[in-house]
C-alpha atoms as a PDB file:
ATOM      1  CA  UNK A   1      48.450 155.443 143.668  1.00  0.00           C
ATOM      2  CA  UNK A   2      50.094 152.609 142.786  1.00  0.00           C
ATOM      3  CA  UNK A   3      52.111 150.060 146.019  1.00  0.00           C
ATOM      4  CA  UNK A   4      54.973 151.412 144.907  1.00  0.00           C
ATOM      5  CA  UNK A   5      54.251 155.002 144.831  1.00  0.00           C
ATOM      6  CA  UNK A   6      52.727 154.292 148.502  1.00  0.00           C
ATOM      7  CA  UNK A   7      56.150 152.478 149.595  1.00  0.00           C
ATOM      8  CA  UNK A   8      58.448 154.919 147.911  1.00  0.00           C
ATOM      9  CA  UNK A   9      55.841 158.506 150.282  1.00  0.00           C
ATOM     10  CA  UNK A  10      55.437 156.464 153.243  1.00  0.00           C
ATOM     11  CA  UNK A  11      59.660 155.399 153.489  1.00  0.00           C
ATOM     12  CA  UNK A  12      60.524 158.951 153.016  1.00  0.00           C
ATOM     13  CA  UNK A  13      59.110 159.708 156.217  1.00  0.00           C
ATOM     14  CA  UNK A  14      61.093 159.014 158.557  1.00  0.00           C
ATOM     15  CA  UNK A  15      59.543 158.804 161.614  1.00  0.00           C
ATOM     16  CA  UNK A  16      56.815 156.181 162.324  1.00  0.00           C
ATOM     17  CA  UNK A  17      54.046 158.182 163.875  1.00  0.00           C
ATOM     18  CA  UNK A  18      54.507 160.272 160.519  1.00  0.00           C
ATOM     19  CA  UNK A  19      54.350 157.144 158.744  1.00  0.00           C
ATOM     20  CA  UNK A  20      51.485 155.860 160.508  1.00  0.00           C
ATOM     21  CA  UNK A  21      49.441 159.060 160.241  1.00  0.00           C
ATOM     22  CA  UNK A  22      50.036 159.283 156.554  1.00  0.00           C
ATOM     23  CA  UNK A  23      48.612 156.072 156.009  1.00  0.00           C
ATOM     24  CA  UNK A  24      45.891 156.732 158.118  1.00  0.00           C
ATOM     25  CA  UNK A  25      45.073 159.664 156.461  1.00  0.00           C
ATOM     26  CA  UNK A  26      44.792 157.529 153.259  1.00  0.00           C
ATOM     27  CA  UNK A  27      42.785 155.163 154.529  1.00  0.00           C
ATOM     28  CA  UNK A  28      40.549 157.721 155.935  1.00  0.00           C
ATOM     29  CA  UNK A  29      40.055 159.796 152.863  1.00  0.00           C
ATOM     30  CA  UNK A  30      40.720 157.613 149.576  1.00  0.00           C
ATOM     31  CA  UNK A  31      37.863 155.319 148.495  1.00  0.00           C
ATOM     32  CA  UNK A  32      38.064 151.843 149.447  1.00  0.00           C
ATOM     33  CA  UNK A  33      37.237 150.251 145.687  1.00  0.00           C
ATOM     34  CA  UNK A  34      40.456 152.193 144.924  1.00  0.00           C
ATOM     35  CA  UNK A  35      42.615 151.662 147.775  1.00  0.00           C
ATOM     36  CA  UNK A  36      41.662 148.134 148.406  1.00  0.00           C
ATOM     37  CA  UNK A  37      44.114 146.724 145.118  1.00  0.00           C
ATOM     38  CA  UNK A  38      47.165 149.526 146.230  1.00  0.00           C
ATOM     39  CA  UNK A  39      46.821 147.376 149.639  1.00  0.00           C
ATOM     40  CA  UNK A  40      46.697 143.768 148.227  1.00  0.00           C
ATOM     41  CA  UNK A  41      49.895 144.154 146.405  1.00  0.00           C
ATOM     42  CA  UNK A  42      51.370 145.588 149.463  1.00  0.00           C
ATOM     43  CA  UNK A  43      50.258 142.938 151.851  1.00  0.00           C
ATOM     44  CA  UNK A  44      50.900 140.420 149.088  1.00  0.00           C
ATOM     45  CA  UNK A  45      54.836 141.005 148.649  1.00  0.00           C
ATOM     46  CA  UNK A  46      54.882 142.007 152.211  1.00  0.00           C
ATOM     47  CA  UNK A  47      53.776 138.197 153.288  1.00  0.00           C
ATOM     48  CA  UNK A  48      56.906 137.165 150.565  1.00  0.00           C
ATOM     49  CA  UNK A  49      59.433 139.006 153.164  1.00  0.00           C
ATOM     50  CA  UNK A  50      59.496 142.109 150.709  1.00  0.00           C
ATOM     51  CA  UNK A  51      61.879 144.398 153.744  1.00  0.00           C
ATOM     52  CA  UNK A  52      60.135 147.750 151.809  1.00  0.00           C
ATOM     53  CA  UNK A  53      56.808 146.448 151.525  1.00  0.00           C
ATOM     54  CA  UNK A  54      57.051 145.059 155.530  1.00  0.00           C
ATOM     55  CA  UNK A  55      57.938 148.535 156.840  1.00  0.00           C
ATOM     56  CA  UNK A  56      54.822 150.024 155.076  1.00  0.00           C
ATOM     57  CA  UNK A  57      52.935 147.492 156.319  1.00  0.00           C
ATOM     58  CA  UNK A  58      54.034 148.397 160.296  1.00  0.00           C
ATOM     59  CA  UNK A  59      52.528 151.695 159.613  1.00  0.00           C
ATOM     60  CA  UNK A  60      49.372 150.198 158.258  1.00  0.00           C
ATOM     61  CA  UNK A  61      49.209 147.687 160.964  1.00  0.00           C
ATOM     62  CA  UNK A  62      49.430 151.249 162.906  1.00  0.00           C
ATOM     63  CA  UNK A  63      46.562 153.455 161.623  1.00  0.00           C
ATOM     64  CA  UNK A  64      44.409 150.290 160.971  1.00  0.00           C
ATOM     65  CA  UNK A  65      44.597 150.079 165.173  1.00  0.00           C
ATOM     66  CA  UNK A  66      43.282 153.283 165.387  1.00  0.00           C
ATOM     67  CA  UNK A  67      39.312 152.940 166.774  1.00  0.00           C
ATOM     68  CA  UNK A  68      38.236 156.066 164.362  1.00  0.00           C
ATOM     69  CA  UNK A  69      39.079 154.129 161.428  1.00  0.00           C
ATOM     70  CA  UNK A  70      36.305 151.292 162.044  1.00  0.00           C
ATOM     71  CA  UNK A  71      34.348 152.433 159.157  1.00  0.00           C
ATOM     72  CA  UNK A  72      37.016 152.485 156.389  1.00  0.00           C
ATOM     73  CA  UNK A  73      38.418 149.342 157.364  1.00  0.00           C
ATOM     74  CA  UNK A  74      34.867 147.504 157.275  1.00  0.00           C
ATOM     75  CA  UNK A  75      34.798 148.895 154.019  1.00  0.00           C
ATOM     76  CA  UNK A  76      37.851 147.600 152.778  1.00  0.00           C
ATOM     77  CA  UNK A  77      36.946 144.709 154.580  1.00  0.00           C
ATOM     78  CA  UNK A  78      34.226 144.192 152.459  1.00  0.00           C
ATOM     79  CA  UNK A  79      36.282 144.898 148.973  1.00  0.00           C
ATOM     80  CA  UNK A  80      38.807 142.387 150.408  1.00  0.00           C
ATOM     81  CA  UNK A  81      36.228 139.480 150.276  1.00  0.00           C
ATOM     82  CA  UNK A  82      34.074 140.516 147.261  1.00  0.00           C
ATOM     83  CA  UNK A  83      37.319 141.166 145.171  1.00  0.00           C
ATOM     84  CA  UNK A  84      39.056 138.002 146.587  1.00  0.00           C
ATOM     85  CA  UNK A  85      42.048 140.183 147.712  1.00  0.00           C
ATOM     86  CA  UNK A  86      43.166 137.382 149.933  1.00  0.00           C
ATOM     87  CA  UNK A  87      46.438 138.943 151.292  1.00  0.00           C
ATOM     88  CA  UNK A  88      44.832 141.902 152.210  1.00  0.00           C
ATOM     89  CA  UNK A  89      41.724 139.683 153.919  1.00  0.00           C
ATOM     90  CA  UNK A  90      44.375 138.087 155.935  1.00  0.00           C
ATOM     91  CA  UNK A  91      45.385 141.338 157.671  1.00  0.00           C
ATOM     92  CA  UNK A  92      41.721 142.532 157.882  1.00  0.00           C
ATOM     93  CA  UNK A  93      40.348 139.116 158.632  1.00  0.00           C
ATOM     94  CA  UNK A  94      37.674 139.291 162.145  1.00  0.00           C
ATOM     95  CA  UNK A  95      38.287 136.216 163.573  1.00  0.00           C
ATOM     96  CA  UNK A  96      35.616 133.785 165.001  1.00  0.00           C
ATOM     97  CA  UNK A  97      35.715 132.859 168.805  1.00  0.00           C
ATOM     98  CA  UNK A  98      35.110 129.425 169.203  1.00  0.00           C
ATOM     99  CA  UNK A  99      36.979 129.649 173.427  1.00  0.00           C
ATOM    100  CA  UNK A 100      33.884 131.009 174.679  1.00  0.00           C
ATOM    101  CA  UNK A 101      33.114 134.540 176.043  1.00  0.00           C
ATOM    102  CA  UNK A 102      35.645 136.302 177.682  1.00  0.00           C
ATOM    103  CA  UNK A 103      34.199 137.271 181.010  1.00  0.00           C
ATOM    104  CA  UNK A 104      34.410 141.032 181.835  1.00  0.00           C
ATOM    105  CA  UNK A 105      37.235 141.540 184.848  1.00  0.00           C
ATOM    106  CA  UNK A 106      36.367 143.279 187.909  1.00  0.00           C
ATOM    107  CA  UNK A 107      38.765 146.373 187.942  1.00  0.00           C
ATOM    108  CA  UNK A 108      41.028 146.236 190.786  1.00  0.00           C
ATOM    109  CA  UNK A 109      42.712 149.792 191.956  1.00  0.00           C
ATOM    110  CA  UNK A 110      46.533 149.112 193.069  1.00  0.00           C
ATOM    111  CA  UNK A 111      47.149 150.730 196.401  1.00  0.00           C
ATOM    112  CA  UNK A 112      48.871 153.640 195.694  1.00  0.00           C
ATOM    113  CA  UNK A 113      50.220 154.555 199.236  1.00  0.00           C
ATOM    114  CA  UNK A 114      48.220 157.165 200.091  1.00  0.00           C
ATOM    115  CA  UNK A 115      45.922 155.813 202.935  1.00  0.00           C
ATOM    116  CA  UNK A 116      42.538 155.873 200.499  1.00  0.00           C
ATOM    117  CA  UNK A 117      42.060 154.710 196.729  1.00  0.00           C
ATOM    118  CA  UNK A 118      43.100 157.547 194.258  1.00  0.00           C
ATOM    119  CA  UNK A 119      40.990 158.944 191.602  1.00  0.00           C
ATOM    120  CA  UNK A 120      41.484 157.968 187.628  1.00  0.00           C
ATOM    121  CA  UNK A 121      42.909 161.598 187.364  1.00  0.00           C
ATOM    122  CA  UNK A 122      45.333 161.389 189.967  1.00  0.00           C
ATOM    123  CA  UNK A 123      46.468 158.014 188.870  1.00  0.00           C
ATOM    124  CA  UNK A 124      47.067 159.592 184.799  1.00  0.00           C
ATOM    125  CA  UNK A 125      49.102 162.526 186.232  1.00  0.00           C
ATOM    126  CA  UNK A 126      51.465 159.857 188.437  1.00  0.00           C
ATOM    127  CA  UNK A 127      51.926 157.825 185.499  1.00  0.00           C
ATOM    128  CA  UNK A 128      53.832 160.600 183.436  1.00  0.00           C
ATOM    129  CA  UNK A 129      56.275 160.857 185.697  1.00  0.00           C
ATOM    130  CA  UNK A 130      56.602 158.163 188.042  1.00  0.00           C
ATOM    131  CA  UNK A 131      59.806 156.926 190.460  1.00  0.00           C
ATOM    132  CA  UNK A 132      60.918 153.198 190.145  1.00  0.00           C
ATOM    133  CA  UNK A 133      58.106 152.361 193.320  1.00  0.00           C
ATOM    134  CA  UNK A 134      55.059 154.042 191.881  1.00  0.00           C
ATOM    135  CA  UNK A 135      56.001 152.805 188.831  1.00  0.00           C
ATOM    136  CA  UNK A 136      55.685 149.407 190.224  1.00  0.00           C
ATOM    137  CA  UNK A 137      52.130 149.715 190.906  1.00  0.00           C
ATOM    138  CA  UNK A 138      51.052 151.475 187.667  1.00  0.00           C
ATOM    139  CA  UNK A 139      51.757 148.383 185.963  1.00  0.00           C
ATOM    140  CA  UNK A 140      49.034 146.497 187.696  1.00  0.00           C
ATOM    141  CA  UNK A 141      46.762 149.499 187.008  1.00  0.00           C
ATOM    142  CA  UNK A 142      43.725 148.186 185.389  1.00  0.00           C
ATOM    143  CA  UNK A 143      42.676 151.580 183.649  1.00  0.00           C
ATOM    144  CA  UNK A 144      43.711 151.635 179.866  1.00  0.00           C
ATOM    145  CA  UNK A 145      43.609 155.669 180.178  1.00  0.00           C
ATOM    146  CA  UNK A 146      46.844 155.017 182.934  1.00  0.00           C
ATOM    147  CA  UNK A 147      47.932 152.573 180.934  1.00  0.00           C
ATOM    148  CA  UNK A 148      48.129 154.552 177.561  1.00  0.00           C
ATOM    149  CA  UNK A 149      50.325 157.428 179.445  1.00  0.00           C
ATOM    150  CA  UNK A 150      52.574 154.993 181.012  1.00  0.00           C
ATOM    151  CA  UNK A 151      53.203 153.418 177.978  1.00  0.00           C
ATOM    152  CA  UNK A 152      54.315 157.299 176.475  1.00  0.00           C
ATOM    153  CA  UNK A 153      56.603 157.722 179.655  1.00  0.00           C
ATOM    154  CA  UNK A 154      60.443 157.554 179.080  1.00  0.00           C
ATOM    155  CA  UNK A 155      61.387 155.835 182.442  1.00  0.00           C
ATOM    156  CA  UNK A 156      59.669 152.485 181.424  1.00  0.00           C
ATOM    157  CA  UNK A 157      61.544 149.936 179.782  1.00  0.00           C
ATOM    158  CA  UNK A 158      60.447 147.007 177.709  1.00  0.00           C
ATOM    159  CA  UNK A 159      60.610 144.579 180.528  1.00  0.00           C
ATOM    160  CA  UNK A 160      57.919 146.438 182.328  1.00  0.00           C
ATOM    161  CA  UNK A 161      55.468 146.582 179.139  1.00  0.00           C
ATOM    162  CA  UNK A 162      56.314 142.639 178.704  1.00  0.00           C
ATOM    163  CA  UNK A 163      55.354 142.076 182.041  1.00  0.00           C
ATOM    164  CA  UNK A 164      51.697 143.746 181.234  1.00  0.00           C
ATOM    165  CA  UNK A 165      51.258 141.812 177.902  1.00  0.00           C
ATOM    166  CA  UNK A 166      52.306 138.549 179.441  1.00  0.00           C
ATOM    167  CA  UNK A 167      50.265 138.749 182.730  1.00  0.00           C
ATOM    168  CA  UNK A 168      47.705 136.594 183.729  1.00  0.00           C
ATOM    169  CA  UNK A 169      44.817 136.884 183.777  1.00  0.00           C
ATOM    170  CA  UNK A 170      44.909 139.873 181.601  1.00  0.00           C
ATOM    171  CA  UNK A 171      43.058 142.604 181.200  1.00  0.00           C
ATOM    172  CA  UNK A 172      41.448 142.916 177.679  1.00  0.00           C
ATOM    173  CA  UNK A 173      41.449 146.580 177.628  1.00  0.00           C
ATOM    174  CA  UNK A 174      44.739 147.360 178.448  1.00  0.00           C
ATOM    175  CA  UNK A 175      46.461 144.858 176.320  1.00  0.00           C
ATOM    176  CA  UNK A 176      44.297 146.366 173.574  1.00  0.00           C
ATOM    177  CA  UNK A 177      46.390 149.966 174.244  1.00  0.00           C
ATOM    178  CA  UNK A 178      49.525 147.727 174.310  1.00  0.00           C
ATOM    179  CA  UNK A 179      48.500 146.748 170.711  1.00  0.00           C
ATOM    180  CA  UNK A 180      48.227 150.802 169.774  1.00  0.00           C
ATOM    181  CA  UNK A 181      51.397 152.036 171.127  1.00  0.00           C
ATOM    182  CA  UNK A 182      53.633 151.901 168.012  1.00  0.00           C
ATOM    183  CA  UNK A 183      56.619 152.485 170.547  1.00  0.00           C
ATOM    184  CA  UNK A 184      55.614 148.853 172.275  1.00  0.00           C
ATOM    185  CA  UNK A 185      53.973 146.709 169.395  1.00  0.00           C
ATOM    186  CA  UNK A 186      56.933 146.165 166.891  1.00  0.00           C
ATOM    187  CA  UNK A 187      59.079 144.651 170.089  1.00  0.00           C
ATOM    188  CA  UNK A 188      59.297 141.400 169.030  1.00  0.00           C
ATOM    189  CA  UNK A 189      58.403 139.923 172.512  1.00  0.00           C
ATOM    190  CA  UNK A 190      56.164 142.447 173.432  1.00  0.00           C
ATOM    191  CA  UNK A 191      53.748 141.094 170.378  1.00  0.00           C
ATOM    192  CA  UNK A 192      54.521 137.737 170.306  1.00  0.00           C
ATOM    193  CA  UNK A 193      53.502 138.334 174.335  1.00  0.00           C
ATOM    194  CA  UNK A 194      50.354 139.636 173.276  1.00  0.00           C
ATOM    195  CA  UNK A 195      49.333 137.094 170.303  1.00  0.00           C
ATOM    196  CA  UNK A 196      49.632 134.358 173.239  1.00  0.00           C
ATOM    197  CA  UNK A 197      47.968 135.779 175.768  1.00  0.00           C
ATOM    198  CA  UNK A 198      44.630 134.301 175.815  1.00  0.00           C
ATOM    199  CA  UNK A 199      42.658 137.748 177.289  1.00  0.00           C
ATOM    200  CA  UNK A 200      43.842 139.562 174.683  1.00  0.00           C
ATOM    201  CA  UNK A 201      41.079 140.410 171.961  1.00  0.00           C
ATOM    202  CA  UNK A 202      41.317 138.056 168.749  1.00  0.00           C
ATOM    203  CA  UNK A 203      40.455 141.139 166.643  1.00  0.00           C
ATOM    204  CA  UNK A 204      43.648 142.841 167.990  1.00  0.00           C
ATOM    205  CA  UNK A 205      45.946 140.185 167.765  1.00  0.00           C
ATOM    206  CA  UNK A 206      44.470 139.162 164.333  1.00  0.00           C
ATOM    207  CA  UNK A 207      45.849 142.481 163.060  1.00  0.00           C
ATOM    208  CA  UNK A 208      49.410 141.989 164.934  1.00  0.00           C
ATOM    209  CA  UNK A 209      49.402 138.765 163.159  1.00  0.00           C
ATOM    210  CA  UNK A 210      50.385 139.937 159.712  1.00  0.00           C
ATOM    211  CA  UNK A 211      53.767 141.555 161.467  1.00  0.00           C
ATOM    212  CA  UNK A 212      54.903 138.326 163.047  1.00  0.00           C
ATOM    213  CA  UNK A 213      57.885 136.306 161.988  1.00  0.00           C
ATOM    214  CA  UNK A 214      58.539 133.118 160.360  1.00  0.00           C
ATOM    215  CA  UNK A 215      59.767 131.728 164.443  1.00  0.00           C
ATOM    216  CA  UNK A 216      56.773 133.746 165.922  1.00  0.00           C
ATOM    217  CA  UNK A 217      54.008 132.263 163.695  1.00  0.00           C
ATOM    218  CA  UNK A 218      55.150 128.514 164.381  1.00  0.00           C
ATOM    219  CA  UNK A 219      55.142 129.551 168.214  1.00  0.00           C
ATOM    220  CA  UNK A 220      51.855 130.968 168.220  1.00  0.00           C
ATOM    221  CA  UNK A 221      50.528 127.904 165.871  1.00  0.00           C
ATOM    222  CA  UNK A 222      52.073 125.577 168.747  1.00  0.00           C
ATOM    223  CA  UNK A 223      50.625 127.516 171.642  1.00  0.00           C
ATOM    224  CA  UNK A 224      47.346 125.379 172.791  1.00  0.00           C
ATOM    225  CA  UNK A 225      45.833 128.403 174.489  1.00  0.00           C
ATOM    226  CA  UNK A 226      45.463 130.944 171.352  1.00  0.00           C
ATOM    227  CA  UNK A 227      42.251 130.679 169.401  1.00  0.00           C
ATOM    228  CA  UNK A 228      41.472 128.418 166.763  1.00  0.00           C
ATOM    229  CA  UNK A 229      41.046 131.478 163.800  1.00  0.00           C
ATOM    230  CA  UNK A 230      44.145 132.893 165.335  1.00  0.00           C
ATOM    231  CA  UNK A 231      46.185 130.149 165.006  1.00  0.00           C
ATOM    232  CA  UNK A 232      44.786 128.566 161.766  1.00  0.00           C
ATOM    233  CA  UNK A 233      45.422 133.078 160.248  1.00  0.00           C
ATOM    234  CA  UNK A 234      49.083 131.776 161.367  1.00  0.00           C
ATOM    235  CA  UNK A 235      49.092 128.692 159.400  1.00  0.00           C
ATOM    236  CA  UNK A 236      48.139 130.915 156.711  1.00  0.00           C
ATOM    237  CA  UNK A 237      50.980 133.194 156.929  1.00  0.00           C
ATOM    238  CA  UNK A 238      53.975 131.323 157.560  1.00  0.00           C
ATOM    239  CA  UNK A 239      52.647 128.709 154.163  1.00  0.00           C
ATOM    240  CA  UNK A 240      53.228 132.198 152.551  1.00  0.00           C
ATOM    241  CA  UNK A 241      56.702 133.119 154.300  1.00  0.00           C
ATOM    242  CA  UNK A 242      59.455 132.141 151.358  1.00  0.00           C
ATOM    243  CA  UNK A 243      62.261 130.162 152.462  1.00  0.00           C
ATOM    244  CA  UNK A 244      65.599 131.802 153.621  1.00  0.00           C
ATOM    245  CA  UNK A 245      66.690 134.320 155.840  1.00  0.00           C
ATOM    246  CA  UNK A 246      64.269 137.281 157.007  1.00  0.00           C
ATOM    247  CA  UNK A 247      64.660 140.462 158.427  1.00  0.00           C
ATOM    248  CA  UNK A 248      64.422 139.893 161.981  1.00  0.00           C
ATOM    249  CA  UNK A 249      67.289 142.741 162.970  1.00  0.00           C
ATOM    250  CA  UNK A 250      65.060 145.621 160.525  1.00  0.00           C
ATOM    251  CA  UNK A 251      64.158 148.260 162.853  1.00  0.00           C
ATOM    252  CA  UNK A 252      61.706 149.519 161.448  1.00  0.00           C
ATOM    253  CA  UNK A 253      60.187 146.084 162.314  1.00  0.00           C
ATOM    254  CA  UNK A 254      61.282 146.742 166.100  1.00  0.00           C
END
């Protein structure tokens, strides 16, 4: 398969989780010495502002989220470097923490109202279907599991998610199901949100990097609290953005 045919089968779905799971599917199952150059073209005239090439690229930026595909990403990882497929090295890239470690944060159970402190499974069943008060105290639930099923519930809004990517301290886990929620990540603020918050996970945001635009990337390259490999990765991109207009209103991209 060539970038193009990839392009031309992922666009004709129309959905994104379709998109996303067809591109997981060929990450999962082609091998990486032959998928690894299909990939580098697409990064490559996706970093030039390529609008077809970008939307492809959302749903890789999707499956390549996705904790089961660890092993075929390492793999490609590894083509990526000995191949010196540097666009798609960018996207893969594991960046080095030079901040220190990021201590571990004592889980703290909202009170839920009930006179004693509810059970994980109690809280997961409130968050599918929550009024505007319980709502309120889901978002300060520390549990990613919560998290994950408020993030699939139709009553929340993006100003709710934002204030969960933007909070701080944060909480590394749950920004890291922010990052896998294609309904959430392609918000504009929501990512930009979680590129600058410094609990989130540099190997996340690394990967939400590749999506950000021309305005994002200088942000994040001004912001003193990102990481060093995270904001030099930005450097990287914008030198590659072209000049001109981009497609901030695409969305696809949203």
């Amino acid at each position: 398969m060539s970038a193009d045919g990839l392009i031309q089968k992922t666009r004709g779905l129309l959905e994104p989780e379709l998109r996303a799971s067809f591109v997981f599917a060929l990450v999962r199952d082609e091998p990486a010495e032959e998928l690894a150059p299909v990939l580098e073209d697409l990064c490559a005239r996706a970093e030039q502002a390529e609008l077809p090439a970008r939307e492809v690229l959302v749903a890789l930026v999707d499956a390549l989220g996705r904790p089961d595909l660890a092993g075929a990403t390492q793999r490609l990882r590894e083509e990526a470097t000995g191949r010196a497929f540097l666009a798609l090295e960018r996207l893969l890239r594991q960046p080095v923490i030079t901040l220190g470690e990021r201590a571990a944060r004592k889980e703290h159970i909202p009170d839920y109202g009930r006179g004693r402190t509810l059970t994980l499974g109690e809280r997961k069943s409130l968050a599918r279907k929550p009024d505007r008060n319980t709502l309120e105290r889901l978002l300060a639930d520390p549990h990613p599991a919560v998290i994950e099923r408020l993030l699939a519930n139709p009553r929340l809004v993006e100003e709710d998610v934002l204030r969960i990517a933007a909070r701080r301290p944060g909480h590394a886990p749950v920004l890291v199901a922010i990052a896998r929620s294609p309904r959430w990540i392609h918000r504009p603020r929501i990512r930009l949100a979680l590129v600058l918050n410094p609990d989130s996970p540099p190997e996340t945001t690394a990967l939400v990097c590749g999506l950000l635009m021309r305005q994002e990337l200088r942000l994040v390259i001004e912001y003193t609290h990102v990481e060093p490999s995270i904001r030099a990765l930005c450097m990287e991109y914008l030198e590659r953005r072209p000049p001109g207009p981009e497609p901030d209103d695409d969305p696809e991209m949203h």
